[in-house]
Protein backbone atom coordinates (compact mmCIF):
# COMPACT_ATOMS: atom_id res chain seq x y z
CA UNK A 1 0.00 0.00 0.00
CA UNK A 2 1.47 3.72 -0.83
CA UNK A 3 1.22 5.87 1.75
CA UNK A 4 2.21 9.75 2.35
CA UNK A 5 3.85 9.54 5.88
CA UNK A 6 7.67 8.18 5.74
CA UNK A 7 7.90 5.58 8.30
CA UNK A 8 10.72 5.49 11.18
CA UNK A 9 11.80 1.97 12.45
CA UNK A 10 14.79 0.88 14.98
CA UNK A 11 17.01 -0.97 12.30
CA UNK A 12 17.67 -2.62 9.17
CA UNK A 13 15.93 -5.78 9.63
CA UNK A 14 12.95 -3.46 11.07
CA UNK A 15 13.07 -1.63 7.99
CA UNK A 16 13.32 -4.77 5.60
CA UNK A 17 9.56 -5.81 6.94
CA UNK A 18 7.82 -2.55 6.76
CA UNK A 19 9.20 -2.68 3.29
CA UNK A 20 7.17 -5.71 2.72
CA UNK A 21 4.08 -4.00 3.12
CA UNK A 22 4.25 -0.33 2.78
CA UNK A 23 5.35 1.57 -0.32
CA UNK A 24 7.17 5.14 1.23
CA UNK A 25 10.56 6.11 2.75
CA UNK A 26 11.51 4.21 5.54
CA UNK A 27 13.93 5.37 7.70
CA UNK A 28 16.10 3.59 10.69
CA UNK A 29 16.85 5.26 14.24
CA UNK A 30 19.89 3.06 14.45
CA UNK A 31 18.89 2.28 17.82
CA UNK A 32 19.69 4.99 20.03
CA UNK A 33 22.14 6.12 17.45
CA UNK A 34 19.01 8.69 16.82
CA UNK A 35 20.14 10.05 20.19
CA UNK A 36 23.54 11.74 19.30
CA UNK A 37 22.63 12.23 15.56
CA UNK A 38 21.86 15.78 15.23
CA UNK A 39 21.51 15.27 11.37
CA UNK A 40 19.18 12.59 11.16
CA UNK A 41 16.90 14.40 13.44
CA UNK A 42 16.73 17.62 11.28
CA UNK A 43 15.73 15.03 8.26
CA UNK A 44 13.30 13.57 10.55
CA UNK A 45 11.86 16.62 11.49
CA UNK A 46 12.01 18.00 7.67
CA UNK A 47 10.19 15.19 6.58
CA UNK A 48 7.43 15.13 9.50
CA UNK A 49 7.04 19.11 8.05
CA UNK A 50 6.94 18.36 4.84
CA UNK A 51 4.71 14.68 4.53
CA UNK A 52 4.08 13.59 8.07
CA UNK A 53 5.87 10.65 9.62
CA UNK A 54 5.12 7.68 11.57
CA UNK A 55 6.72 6.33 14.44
CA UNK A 56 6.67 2.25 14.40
CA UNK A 57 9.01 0.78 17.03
CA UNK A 58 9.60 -2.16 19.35
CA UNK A 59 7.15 -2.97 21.88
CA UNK A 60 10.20 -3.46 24.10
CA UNK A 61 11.99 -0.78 26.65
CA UNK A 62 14.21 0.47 24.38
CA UNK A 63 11.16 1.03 21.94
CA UNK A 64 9.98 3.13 24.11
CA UNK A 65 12.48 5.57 24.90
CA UNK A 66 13.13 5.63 21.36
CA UNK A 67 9.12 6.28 20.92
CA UNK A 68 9.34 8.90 23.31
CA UNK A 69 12.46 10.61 22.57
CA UNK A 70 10.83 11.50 19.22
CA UNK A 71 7.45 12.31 20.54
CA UNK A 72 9.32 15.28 22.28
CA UNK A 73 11.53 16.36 19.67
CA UNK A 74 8.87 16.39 16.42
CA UNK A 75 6.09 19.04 16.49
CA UNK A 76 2.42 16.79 17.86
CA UNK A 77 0.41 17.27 14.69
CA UNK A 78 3.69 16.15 12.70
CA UNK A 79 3.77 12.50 14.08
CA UNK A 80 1.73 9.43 14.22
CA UNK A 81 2.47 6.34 16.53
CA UNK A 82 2.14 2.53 15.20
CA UNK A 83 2.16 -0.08 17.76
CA UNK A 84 2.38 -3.26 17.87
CA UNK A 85 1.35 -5.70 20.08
CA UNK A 86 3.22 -7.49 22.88
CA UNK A 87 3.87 -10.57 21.79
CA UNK A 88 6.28 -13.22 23.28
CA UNK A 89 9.12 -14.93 21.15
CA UNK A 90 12.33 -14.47 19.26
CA UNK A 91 12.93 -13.45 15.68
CA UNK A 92 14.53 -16.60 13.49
CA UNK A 93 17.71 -14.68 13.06
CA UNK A 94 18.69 -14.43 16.54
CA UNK A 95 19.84 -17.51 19.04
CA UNK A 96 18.25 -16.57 21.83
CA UNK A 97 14.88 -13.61 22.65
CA UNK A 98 16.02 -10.49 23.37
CA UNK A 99 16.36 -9.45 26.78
CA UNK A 100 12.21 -8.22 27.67
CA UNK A 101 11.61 -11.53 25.35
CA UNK A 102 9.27 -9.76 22.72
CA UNK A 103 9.12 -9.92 19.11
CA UNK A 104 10.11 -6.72 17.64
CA UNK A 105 8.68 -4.88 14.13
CA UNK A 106 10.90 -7.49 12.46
CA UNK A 107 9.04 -10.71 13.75
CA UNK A 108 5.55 -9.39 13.42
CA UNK A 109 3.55 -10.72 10.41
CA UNK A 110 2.70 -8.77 7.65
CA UNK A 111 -0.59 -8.44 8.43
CA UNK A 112 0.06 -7.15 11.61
CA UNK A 113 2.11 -4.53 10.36
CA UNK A 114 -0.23 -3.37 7.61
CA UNK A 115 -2.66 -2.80 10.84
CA UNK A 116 -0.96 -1.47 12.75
CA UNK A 117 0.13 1.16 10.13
CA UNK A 118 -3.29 1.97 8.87
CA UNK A 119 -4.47 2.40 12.74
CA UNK A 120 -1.61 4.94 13.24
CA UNK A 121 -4.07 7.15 10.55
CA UNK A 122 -1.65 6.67 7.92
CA UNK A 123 -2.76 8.76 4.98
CA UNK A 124 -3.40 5.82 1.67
CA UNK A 125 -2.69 7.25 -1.68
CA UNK A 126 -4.21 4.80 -3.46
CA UNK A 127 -5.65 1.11 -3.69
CA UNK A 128 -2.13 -0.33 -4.21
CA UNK A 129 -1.79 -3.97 -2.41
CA UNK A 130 1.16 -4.08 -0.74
CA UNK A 131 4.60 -5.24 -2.15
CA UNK A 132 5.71 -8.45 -1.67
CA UNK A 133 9.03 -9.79 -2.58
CA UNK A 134 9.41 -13.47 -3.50
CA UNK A 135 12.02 -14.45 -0.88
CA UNK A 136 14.67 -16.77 -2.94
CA UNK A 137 14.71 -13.93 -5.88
CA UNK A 138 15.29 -11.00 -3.94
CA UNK A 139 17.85 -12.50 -1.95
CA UNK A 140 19.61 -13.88 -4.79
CA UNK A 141 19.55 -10.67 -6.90
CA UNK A 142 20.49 -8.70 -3.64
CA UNK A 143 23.35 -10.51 -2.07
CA UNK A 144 24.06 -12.54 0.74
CA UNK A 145 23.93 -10.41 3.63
CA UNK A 146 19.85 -10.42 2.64
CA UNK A 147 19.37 -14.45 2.93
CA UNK A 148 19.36 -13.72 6.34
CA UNK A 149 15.77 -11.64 6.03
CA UNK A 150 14.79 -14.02 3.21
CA UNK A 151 14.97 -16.62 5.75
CA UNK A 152 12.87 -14.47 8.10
CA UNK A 153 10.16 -13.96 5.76
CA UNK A 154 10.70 -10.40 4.92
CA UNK A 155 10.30 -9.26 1.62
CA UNK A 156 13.46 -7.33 0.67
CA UNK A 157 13.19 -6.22 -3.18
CA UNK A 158 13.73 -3.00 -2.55
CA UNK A 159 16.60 -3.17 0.22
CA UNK A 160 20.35 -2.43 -0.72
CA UNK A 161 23.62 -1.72 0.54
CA UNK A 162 23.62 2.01 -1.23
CA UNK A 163 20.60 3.09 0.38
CA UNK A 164 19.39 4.53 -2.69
CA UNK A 165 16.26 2.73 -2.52
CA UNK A 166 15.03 1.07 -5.82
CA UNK A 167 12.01 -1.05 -6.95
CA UNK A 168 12.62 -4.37 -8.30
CA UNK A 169 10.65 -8.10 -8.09
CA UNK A 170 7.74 -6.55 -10.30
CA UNK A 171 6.54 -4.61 -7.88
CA UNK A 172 5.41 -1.08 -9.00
CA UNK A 173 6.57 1.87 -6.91
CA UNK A 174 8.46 -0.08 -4.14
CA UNK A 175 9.38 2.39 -1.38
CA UNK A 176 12.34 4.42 -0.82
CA UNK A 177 15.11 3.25 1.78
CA UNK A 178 17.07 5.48 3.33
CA UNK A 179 20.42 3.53 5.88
């Protein structure tokens, strides 16, 4: 589905599974790397001016600071909050659940993410279904470092190592990544 808002997840593998379901610019935190980057929060706040941005992070601790670190520094009528819910478990990349043992953006479903965008008021430019990337091709045509999110179940057509974003896997209008 297209959508106005840009989207602003934790990480890479957070961004990867928006991508699956959401056609705009997605941008990463970097963790708490947000915290001491004075330039990615002037692009943050330039694109909350300019198209609106939502904020989609972990349901964990460090989800919420990051949550509410950006609730204070973006003007209120700028931002829009996706949650998701609390759900026990580890992703199938990692060894062992993270420390508050809940899935992150990058274990929910698609489904669940799609929801939990749309209930965050995200603004739909059109009828568009969502873009899914078949998960051996993109892989293959992207590299190795990508199996890993293949093997997750995240559709990564339009993820790459430049950051310049890209379409790809026959999907029309894939979204815009930004590292």
């Amino acid at each position: 589905m297209r959508i106005q808002e840009a989207i602003v997840v934790e990480g890479r593998y957070d961004k990867a599974a928006v991508a699956a379901v959401a056609d705009t610019l997605i941008l990463e935190t970097a963790g708490f790397g947000v915290f001491k980057d004075a330039e990615r929060l002037a692009l943050l706040r330039r694109l909350a001016e300019q198209r609106g941005l939502i904020v989609l992070t972990d349901s964990d601790g460090a989800g919420f600071v990051i949550r509410s670190y950006l609730k204070g520094a973006i003007p209120r009528g700028q931002v829009k909050h996706a949650y998701i819910p609390d759900v026990t478990g580890k992703e199938r990349r990692k060894r062992a659940p993270g420390k508050e043992g809940k899935l992150g953006v990058e274990g929910m479903k698609p489904d669940v993410l799609r929801q939990a965008i749309l209930r965050a008021g995200a603004t739909v430019l059109d009828g568009s279904a969502p873009c899914r990337a078949a998960k051996q091709g993109a892989a293959q045509s992207q590299g190795g470092d990508l199996q890993a999110q293949a093997d997750v179940g995240v559709g990564v057509a339009a993820v790459g190592d430049d950051g310049g974003g890209g379409g790809g896997g026959g999907c029309l209008g894939q979204g815009q990544l930004i590292p």
